[in-house]
PDB file of N, CA and C in Angstrom:
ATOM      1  N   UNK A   1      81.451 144.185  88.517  1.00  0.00           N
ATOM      2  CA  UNK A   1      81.108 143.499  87.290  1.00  0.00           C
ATOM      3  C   UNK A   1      81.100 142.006  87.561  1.00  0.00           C
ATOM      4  N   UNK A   2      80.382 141.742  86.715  1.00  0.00           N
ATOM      5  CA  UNK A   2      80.178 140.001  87.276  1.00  0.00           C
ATOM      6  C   UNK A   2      81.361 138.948  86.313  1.00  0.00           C
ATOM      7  N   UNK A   3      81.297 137.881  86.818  1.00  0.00           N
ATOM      8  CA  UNK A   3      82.009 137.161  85.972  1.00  0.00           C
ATOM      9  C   UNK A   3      80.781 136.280  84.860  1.00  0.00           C
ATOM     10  N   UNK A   4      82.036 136.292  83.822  1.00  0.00           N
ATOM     11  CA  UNK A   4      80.616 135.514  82.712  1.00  0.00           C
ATOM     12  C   UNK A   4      80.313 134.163  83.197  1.00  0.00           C
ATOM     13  N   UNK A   5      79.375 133.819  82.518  1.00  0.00           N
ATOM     14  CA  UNK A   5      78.848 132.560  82.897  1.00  0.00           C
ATOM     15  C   UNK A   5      79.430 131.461  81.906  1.00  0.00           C
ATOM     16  N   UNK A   6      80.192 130.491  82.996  1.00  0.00           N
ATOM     17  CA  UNK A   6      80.880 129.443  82.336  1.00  0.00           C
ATOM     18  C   UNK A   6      80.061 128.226  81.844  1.00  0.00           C
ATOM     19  N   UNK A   7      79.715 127.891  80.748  1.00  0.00           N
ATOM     20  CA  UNK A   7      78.853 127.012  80.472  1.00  0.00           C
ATOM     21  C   UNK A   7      78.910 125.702  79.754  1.00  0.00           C
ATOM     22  N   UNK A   8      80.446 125.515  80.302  1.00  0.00           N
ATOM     23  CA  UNK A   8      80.627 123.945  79.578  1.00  0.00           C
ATOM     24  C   UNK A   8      81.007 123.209  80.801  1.00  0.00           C
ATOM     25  N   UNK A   9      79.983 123.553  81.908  1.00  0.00           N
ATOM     26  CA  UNK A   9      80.169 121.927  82.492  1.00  0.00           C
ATOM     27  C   UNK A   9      78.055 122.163  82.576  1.00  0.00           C
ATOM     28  N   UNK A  10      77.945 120.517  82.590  1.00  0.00           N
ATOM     29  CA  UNK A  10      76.430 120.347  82.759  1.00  0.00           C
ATOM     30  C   UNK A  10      75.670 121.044  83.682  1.00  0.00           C
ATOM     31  N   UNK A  11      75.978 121.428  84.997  1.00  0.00           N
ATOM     32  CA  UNK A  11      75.548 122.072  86.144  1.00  0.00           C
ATOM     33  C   UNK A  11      75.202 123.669  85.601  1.00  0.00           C
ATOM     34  N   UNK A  12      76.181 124.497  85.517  1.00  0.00           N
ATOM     35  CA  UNK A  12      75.895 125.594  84.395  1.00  0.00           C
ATOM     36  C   UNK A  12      75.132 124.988  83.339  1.00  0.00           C
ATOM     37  N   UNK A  13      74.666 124.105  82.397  1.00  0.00           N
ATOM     38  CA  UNK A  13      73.588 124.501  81.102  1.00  0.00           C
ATOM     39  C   UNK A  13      72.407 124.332  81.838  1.00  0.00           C
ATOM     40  N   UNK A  14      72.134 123.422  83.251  1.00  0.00           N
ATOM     41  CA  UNK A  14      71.243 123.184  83.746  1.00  0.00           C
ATOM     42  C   UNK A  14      70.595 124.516  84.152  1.00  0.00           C
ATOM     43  N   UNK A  15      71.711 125.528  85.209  1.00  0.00           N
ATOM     44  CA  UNK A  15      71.356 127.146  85.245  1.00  0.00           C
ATOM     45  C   UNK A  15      70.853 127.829  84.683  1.00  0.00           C
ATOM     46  N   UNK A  16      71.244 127.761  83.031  1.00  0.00           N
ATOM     47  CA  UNK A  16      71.611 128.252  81.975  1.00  0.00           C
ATOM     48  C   UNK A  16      69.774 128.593  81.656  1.00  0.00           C
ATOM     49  N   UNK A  17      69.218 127.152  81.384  1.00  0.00           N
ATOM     50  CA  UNK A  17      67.984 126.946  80.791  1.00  0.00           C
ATOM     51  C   UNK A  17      66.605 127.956  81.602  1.00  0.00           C
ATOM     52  N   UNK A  18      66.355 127.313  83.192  1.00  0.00           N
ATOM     53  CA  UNK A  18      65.386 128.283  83.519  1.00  0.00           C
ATOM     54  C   UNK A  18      65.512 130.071  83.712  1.00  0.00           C
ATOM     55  N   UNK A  19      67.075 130.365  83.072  1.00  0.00           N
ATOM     56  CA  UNK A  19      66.887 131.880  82.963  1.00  0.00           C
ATOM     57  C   UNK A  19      66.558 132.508  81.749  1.00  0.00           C
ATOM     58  N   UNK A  20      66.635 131.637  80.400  1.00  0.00           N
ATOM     59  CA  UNK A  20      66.416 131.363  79.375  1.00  0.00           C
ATOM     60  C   UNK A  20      64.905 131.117  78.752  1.00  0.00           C
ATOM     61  N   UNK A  21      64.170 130.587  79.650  1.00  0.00           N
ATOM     62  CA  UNK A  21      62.799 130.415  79.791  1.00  0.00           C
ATOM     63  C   UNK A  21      61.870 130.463  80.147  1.00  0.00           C
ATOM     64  N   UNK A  22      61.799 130.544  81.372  1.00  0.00           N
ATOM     65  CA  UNK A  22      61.014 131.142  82.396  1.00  0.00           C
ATOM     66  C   UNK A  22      60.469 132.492  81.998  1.00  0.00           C
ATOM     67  N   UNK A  23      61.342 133.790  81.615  1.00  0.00           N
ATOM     68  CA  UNK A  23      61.004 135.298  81.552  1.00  0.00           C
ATOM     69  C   UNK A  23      59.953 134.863  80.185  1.00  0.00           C
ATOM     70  N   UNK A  24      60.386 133.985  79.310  1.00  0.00           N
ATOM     71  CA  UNK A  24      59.588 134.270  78.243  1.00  0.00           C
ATOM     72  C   UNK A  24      57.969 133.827  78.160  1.00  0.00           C
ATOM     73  N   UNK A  25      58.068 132.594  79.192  1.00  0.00           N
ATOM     74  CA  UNK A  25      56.411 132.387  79.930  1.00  0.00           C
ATOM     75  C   UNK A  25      56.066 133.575  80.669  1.00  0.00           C
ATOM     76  N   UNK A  26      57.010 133.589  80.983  1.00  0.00           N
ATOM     77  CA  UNK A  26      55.798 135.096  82.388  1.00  0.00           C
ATOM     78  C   UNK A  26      55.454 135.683  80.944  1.00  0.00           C
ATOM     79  N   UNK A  27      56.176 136.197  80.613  1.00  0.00           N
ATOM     80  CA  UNK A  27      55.744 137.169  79.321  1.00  0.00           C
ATOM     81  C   UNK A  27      54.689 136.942  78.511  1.00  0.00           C
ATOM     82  N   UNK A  28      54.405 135.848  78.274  1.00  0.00           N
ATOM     83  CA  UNK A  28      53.232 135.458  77.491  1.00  0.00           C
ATOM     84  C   UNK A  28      52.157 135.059  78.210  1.00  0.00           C
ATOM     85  N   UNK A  29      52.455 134.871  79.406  1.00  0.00           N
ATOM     86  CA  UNK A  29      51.364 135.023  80.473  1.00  0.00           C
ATOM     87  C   UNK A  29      51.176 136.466  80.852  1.00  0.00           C
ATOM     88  N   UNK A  30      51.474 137.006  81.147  1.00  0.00           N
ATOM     89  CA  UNK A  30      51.347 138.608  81.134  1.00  0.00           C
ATOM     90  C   UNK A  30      50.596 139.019  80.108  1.00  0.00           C
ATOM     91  N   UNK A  31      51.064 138.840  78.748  1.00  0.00           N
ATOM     92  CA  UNK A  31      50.470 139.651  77.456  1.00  0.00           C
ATOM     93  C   UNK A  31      48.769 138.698  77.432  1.00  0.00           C
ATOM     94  N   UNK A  32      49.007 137.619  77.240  1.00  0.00           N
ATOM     95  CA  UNK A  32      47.293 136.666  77.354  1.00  0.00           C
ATOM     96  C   UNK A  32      46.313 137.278  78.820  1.00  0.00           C
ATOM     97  N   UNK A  33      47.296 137.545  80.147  1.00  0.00           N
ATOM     98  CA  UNK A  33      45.853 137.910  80.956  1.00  0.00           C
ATOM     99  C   UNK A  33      45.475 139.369  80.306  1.00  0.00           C
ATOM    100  N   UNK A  34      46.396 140.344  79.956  1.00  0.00           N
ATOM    101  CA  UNK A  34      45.814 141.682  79.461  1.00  0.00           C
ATOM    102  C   UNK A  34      45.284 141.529  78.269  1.00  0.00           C
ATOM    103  N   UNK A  35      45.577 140.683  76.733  1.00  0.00           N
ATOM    104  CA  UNK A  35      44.441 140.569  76.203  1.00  0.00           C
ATOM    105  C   UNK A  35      43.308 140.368  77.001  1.00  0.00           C
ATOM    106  N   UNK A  36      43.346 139.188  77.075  1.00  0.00           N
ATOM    107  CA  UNK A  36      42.015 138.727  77.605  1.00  0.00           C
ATOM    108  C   UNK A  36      40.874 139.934  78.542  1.00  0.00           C
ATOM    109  N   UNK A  37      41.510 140.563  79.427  1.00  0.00           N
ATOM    110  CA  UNK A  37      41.054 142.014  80.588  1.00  0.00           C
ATOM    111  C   UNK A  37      40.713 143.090  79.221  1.00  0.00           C
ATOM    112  N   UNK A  38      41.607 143.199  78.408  1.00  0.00           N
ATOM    113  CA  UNK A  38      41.251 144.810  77.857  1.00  0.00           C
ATOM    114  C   UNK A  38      40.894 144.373  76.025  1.00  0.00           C
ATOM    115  N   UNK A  39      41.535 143.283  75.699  1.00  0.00           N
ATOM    116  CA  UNK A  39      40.691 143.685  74.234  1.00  0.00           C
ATOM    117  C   UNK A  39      39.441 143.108  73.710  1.00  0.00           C
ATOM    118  N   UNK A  40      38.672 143.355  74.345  1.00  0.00           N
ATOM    119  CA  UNK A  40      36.918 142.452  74.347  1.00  0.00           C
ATOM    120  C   UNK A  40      36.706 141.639  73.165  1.00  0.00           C
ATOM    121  N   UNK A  41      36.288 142.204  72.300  1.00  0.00           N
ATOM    122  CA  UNK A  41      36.014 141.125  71.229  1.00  0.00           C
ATOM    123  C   UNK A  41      37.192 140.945  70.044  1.00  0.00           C
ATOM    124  N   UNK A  42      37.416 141.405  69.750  1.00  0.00           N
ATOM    125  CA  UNK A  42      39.158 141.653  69.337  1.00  0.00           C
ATOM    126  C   UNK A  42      39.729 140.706  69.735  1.00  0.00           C
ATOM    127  N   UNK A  43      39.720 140.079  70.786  1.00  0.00           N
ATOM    128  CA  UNK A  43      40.779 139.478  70.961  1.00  0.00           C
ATOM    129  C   UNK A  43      41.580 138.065  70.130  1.00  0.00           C
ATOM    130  N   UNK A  44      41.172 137.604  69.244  1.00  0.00           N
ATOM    131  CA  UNK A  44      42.023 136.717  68.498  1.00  0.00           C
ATOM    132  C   UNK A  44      42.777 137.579  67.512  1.00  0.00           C
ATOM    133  N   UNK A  45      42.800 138.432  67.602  1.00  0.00           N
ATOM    134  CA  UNK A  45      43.683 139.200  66.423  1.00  0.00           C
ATOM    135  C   UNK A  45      44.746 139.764  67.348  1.00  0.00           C
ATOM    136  N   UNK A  46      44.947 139.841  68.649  1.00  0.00           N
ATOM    137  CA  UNK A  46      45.925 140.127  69.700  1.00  0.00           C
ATOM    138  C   UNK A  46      46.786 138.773  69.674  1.00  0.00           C
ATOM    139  N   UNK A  47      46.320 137.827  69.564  1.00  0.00           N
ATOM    140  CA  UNK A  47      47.244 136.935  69.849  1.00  0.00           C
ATOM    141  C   UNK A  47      48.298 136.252  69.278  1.00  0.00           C
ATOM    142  N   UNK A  48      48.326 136.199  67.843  1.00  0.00           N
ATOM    143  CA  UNK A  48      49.776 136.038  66.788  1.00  0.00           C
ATOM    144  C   UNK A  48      50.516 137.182  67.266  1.00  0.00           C
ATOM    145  N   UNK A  49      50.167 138.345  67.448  1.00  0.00           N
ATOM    146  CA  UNK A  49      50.817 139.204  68.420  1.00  0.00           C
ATOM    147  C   UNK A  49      51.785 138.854  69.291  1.00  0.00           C
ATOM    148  N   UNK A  50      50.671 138.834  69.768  1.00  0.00           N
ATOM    149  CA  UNK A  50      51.375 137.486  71.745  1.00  0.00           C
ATOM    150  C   UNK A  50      52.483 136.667  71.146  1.00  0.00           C
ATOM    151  N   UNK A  51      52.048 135.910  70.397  1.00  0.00           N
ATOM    152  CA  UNK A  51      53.010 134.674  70.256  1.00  0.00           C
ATOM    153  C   UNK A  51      54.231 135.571  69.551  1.00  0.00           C
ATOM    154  N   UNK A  52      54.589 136.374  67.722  1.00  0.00           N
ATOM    155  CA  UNK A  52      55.799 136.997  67.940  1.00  0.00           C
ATOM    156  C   UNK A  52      56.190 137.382  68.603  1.00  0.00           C
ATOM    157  N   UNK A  53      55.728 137.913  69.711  1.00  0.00           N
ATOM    158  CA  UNK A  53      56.710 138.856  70.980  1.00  0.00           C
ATOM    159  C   UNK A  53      57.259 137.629  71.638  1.00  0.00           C
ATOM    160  N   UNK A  54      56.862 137.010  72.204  1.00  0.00           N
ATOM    161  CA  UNK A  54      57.442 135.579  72.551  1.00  0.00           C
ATOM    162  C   UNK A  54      58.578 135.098  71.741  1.00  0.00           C
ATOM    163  N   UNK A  55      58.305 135.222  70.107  1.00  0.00           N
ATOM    164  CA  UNK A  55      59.682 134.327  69.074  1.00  0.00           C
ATOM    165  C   UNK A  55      60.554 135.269  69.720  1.00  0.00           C
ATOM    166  N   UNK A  56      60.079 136.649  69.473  1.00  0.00           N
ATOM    167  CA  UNK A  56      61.304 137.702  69.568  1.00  0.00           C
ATOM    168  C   UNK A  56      61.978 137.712  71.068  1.00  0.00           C
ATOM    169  N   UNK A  57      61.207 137.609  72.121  1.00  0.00           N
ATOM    170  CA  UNK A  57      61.986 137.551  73.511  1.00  0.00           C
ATOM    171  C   UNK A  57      62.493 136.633  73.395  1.00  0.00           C
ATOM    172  N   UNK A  58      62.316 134.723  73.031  1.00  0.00           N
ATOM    173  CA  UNK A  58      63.419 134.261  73.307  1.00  0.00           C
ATOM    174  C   UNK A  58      64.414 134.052  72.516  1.00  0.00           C
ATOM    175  N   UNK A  59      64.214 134.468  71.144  1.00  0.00           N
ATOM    176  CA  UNK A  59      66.075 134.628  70.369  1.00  0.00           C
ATOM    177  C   UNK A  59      66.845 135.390  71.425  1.00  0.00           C
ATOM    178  N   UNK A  60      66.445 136.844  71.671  1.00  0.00           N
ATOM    179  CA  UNK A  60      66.699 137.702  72.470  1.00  0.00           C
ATOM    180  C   UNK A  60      67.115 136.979  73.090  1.00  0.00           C
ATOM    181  N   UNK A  61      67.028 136.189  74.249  1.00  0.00           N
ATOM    182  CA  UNK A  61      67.490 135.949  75.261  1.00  0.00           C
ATOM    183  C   UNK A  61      68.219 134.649  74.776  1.00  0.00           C
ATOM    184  N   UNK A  62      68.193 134.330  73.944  1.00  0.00           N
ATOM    185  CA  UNK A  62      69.148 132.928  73.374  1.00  0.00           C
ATOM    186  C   UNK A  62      70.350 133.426  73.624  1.00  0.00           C
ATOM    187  N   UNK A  63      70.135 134.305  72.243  1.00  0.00           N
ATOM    188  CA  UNK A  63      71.385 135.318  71.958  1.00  0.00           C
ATOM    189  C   UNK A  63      72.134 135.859  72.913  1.00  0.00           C
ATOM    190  N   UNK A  64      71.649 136.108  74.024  1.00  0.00           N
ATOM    191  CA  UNK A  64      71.827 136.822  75.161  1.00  0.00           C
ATOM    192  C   UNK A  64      72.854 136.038  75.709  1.00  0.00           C
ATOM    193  N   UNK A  65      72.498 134.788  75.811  1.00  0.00           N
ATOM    194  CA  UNK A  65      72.899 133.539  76.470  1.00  0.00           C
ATOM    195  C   UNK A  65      74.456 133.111  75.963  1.00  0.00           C
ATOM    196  N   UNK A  66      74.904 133.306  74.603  1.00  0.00           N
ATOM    197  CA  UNK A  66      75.889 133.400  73.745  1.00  0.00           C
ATOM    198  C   UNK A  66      76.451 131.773  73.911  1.00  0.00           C
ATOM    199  N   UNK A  67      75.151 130.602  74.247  1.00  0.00           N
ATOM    200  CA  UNK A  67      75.376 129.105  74.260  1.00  0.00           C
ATOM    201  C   UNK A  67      74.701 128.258  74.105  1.00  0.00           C
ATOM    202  N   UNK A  68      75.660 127.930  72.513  1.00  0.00           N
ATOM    203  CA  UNK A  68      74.742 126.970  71.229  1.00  0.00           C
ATOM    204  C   UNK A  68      74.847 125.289  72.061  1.00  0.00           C
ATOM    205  N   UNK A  69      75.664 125.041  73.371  1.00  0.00           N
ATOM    206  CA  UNK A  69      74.644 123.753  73.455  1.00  0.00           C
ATOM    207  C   UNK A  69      73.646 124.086  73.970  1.00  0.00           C
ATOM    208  N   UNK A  70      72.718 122.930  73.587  1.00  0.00           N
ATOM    209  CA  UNK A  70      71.616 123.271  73.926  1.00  0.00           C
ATOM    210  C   UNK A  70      70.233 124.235  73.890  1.00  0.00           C
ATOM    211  N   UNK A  71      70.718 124.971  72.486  1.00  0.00           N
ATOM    212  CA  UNK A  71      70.078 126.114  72.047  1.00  0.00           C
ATOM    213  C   UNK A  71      68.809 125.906  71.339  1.00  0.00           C
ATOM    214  N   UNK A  72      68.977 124.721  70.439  1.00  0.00           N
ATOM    215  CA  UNK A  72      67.615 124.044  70.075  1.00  0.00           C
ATOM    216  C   UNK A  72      66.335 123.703  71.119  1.00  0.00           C
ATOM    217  N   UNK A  73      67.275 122.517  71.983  1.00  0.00           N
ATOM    218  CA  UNK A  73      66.245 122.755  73.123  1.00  0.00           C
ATOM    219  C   UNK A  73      65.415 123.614  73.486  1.00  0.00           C
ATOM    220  N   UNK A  74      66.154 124.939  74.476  1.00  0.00           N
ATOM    221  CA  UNK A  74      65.932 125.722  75.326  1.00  0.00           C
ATOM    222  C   UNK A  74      64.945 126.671  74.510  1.00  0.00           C
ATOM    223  N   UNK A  75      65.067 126.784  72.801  1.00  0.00           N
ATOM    224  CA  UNK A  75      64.258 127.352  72.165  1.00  0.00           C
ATOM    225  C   UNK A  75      63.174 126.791  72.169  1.00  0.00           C
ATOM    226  N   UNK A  76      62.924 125.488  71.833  1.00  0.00           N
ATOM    227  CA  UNK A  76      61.891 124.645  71.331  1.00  0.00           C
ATOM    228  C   UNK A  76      60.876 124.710  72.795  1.00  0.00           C
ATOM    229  N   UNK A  77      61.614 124.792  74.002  1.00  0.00           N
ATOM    230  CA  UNK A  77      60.956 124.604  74.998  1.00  0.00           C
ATOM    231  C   UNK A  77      60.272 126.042  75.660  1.00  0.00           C
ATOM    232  N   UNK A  78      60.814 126.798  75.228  1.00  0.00           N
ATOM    233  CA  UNK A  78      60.254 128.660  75.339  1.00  0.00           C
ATOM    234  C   UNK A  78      59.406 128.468  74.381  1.00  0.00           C
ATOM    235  N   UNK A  79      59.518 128.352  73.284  1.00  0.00           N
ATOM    236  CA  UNK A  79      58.258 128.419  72.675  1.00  0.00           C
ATOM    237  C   UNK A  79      57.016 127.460  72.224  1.00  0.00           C
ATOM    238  N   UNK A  80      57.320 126.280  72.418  1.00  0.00           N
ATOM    239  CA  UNK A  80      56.045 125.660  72.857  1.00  0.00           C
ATOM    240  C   UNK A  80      55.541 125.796  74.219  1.00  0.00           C
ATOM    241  N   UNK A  81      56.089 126.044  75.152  1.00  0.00           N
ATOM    242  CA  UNK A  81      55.269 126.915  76.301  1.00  0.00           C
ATOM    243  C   UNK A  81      54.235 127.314  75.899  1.00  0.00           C
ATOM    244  N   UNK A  82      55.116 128.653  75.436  1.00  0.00           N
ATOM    245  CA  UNK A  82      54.299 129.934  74.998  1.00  0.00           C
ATOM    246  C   UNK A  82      53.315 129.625  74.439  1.00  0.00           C
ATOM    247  N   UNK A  83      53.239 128.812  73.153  1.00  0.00           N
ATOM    248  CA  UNK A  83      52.098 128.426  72.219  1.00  0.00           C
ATOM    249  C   UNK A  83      51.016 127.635  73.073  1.00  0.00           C
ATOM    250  N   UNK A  84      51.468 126.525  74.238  1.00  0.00           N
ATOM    251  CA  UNK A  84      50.143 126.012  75.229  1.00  0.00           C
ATOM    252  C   UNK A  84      49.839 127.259  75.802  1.00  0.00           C
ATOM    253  N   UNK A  85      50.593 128.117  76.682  1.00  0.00           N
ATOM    254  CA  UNK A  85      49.501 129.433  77.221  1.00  0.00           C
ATOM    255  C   UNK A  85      48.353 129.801  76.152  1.00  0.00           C
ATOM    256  N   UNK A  86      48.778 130.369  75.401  1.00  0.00           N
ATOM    257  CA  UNK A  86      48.350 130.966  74.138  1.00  0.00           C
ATOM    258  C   UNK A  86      47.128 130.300  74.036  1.00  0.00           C
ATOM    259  N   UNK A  87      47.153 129.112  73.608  1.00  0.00           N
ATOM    260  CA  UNK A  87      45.940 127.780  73.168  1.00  0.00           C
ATOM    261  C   UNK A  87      45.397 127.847  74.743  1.00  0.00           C
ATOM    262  N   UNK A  88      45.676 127.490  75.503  1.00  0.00           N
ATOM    263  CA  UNK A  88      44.874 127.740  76.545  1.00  0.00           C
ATOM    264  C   UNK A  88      44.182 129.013  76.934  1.00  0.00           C
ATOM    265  N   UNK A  89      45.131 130.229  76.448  1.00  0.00           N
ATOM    266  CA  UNK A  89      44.064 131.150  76.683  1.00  0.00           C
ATOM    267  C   UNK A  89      42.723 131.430  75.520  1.00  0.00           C
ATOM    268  N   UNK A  90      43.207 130.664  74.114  1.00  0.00           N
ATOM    269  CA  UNK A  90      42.506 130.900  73.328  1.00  0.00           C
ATOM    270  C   UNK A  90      40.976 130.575  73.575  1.00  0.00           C
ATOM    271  N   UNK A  91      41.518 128.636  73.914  1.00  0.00           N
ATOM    272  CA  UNK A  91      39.959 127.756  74.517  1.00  0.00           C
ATOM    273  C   UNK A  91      39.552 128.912  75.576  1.00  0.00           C
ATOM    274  N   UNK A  92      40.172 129.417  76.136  1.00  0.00           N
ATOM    275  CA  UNK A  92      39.050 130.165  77.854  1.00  0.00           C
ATOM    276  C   UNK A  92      38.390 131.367  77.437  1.00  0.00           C
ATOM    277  N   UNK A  93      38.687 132.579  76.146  1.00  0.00           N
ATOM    278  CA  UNK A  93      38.317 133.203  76.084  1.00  0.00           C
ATOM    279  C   UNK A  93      37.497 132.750  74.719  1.00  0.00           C
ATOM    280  N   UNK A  94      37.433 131.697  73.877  1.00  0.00           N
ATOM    281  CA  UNK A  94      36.103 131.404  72.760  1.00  0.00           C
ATOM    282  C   UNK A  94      35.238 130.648  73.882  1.00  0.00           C
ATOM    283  N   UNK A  95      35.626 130.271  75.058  1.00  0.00           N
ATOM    284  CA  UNK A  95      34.557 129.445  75.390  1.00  0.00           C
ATOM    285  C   UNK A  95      33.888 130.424  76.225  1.00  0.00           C
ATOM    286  N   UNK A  96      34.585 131.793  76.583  1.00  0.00           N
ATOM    287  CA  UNK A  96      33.566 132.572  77.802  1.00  0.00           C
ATOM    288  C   UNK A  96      33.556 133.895  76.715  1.00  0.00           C
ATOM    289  N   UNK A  97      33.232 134.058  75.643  1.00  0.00           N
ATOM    290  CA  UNK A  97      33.187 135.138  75.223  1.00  0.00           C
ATOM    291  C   UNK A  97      31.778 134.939  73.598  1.00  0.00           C
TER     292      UNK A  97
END
């Protein structure tokens, strides 16, 4: 069993953040290339989709985290990610579709 993660010195919140954020970009990079591959014309109605699964993975993983410094941040920064993928995939597939 592991030991928990101690998170009141700066070095730990620094840890803390890209495990916190990172999964939730892949994720919304993941869900935008398979829209984009499988739902042809459909596809803007996939993507508020995209983006709740994103709110919901990173509370999830906030929560997970069980550490309110820095929780605003680490949120704000998972999910405006998410929302530039998103907008970027939006522009690539109105502009090639």
């Amino acid at each position: 069993m592991t030991a928990p993660v101690d998170a009141s010195t700066p070095t730990s919140l620094a840890r803390l953040k890209p495990l916190t954020i990172a999964p939730v970009w892949l994720l919304t990079l993941v869900a935008a290339v398979v829209i984009g591959v499988l739902a042809g014309d459909d596809w803007a109605g996939y993507l508020p989709l995209a983006l709740a699964g994103s709110i919901i993975v990173t509370f999830v993983l906030q929560l997970a985290a069980s550490e309110k410094d820095g929780l605003v941040s680490r949120t704000m920064l998972a999910l405006c990610g998410s929302l530039v993928i998103l907008a970027v995939t939006t522009l690539v597939l109105a502009l090639t579709r």
